[in-house]
Protein backbone atom coordinates (compact mmCIF):
# COMPACT_ATOMS: atom_id res chain seq x y z
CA UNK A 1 -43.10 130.66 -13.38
CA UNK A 2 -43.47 127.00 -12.99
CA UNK A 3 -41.36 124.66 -14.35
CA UNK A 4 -42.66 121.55 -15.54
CA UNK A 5 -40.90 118.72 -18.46
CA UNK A 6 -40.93 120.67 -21.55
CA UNK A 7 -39.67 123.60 -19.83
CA UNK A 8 -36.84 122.34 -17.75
CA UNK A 9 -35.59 120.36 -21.17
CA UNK A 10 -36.49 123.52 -23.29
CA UNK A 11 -33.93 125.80 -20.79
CA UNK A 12 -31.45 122.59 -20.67
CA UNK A 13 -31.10 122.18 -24.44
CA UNK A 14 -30.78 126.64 -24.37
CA UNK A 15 -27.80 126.19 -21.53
CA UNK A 16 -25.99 123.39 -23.29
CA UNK A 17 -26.07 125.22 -26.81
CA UNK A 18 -25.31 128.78 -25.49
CA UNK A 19 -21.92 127.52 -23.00
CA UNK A 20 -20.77 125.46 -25.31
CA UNK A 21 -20.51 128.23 -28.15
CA UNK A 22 -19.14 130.32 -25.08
CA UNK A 23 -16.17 127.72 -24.76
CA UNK A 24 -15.81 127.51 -28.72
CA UNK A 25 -15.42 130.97 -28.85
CA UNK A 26 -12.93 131.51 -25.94
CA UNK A 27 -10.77 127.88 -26.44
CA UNK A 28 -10.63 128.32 -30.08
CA UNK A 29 -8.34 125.95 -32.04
CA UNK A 30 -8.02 124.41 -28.10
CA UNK A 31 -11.84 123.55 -28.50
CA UNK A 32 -11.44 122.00 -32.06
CA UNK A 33 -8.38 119.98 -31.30
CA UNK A 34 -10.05 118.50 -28.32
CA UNK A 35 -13.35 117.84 -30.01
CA UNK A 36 -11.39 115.95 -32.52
CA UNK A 37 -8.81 114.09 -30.34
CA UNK A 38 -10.34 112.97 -27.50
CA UNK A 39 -14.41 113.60 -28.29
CA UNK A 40 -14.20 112.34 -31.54
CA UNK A 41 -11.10 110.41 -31.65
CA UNK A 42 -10.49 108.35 -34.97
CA UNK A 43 -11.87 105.05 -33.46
CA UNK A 44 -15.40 105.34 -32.01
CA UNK A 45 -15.22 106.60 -28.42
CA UNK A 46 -17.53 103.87 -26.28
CA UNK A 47 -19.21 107.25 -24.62
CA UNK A 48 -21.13 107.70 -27.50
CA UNK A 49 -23.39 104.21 -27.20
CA UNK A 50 -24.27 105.24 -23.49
CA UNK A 51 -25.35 108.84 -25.33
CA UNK A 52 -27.50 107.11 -27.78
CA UNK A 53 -29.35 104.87 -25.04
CA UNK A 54 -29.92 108.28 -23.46
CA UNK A 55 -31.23 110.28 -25.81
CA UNK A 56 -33.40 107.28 -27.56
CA UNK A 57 -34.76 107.03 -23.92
CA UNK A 58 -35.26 110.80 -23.91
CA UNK A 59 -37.03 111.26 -26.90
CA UNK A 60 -39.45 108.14 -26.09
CA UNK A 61 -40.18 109.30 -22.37
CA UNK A 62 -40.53 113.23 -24.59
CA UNK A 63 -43.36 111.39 -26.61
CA UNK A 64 -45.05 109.78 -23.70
CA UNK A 65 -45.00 113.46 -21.52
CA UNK A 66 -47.05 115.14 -25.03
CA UNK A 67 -49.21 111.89 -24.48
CA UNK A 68 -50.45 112.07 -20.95
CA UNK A 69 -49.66 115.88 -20.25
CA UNK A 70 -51.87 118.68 -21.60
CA UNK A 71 -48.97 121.17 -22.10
CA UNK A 72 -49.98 123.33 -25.40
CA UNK A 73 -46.94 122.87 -28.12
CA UNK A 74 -45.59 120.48 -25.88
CA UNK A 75 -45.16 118.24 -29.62
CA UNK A 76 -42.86 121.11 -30.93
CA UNK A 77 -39.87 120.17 -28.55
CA UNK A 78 -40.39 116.69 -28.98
CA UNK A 79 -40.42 117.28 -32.98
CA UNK A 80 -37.03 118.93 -32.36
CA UNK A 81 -35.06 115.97 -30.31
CA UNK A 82 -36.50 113.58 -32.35
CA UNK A 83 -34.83 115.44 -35.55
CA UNK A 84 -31.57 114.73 -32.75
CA UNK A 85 -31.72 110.95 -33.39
CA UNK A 86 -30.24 111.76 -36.90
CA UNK A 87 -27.13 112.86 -35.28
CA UNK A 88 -27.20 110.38 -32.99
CA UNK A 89 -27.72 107.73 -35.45
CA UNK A 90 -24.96 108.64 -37.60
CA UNK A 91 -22.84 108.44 -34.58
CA UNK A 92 -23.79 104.80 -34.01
CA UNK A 93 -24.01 103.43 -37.63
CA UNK A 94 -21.85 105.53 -39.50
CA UNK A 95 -19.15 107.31 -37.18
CA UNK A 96 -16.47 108.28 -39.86
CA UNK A 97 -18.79 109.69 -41.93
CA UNK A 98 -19.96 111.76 -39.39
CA UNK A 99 -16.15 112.44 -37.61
CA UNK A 100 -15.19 113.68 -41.44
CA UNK A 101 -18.25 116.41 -41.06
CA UNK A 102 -16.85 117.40 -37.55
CA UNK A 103 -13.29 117.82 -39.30
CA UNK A 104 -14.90 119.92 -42.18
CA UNK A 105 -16.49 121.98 -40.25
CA UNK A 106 -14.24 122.64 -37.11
CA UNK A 107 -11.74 123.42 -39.80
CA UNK A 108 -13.79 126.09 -42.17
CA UNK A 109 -14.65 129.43 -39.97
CA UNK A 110 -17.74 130.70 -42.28
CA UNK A 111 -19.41 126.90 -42.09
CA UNK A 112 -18.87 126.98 -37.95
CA UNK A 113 -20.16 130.62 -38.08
CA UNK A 114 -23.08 129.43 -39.60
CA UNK A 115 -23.65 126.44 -37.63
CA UNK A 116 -22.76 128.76 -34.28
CA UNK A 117 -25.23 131.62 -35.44
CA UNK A 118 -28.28 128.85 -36.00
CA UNK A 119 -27.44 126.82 -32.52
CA UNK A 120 -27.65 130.56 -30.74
CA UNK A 121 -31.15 131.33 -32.78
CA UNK A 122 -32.13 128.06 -31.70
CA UNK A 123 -31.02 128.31 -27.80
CA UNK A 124 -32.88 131.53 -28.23
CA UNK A 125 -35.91 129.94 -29.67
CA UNK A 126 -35.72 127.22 -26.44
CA UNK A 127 -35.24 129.65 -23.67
CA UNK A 128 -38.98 131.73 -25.54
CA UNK A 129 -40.51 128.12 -25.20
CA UNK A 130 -39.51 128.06 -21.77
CA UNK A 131 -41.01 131.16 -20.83
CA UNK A 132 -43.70 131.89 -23.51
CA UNK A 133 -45.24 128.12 -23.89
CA UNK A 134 -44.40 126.01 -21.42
């Protein structure tokens, strides 16, 4: 199998969801506590500008690979981290808004269920790019 752009993001994005639902699952309340104290502390952690740069860079150099490569679906991944930059964005321009979700959510088991189960269908759904499309 060769590995080319879309694929090498496609298994990246996969690795990152999948071990980080591994450490959810075996930190636990460890996992949440951190995420909220030190991740997303209560006063906008400067990390999260130098994130932003990097995945605004990432989506336009994404665009500009579907533009000169002829990689069939090669748009569907780049679909998919632009829908990111929401995320992102609300990290920038609205952090406590976005810090109150994480709370919510790290704090209600059947909404991180729900979120867990769809990042796991979607790591799946990256790793079948990999192989089957890219």
């Amino acid at each position: 199998m060769d590995l080319n752009y879309f694929s090498v993001l496609a298994f990246s994005w996969a690795g990152i969801g999948i071990i980080s639902r591994i450490l959810m699952f075996f930190l636990g309340d460890r996992w949440a506590k951190w995420e909220l104290n030190r991740a997303y502390s209560e006063k906008r952690p400067k990390w999260i500008i130098f994130v932003a740069v990097f995945f605004l860079i990432l989506v336009v150099v994404t665009w500009v690979q579907v533009g000169i490569t002829d990689i069939r679906g090669s748009w569907i991944i780049a679909v998919l981290l632009s829908l990111v930059l929401i995320k992102v964005s609300t990290w920038v321009f609205n952090y406590n808004s976005f810090r109150n979700f994480a709370e919510v959510m790290l704090k209600d088991r059947k909404k991180m269920r729900i979120l867990n189960i769809f990042v796991l269908v979607l790591s799946i759904a990256m790793i079948l790019m990999g192989i089957l499309l890219y």
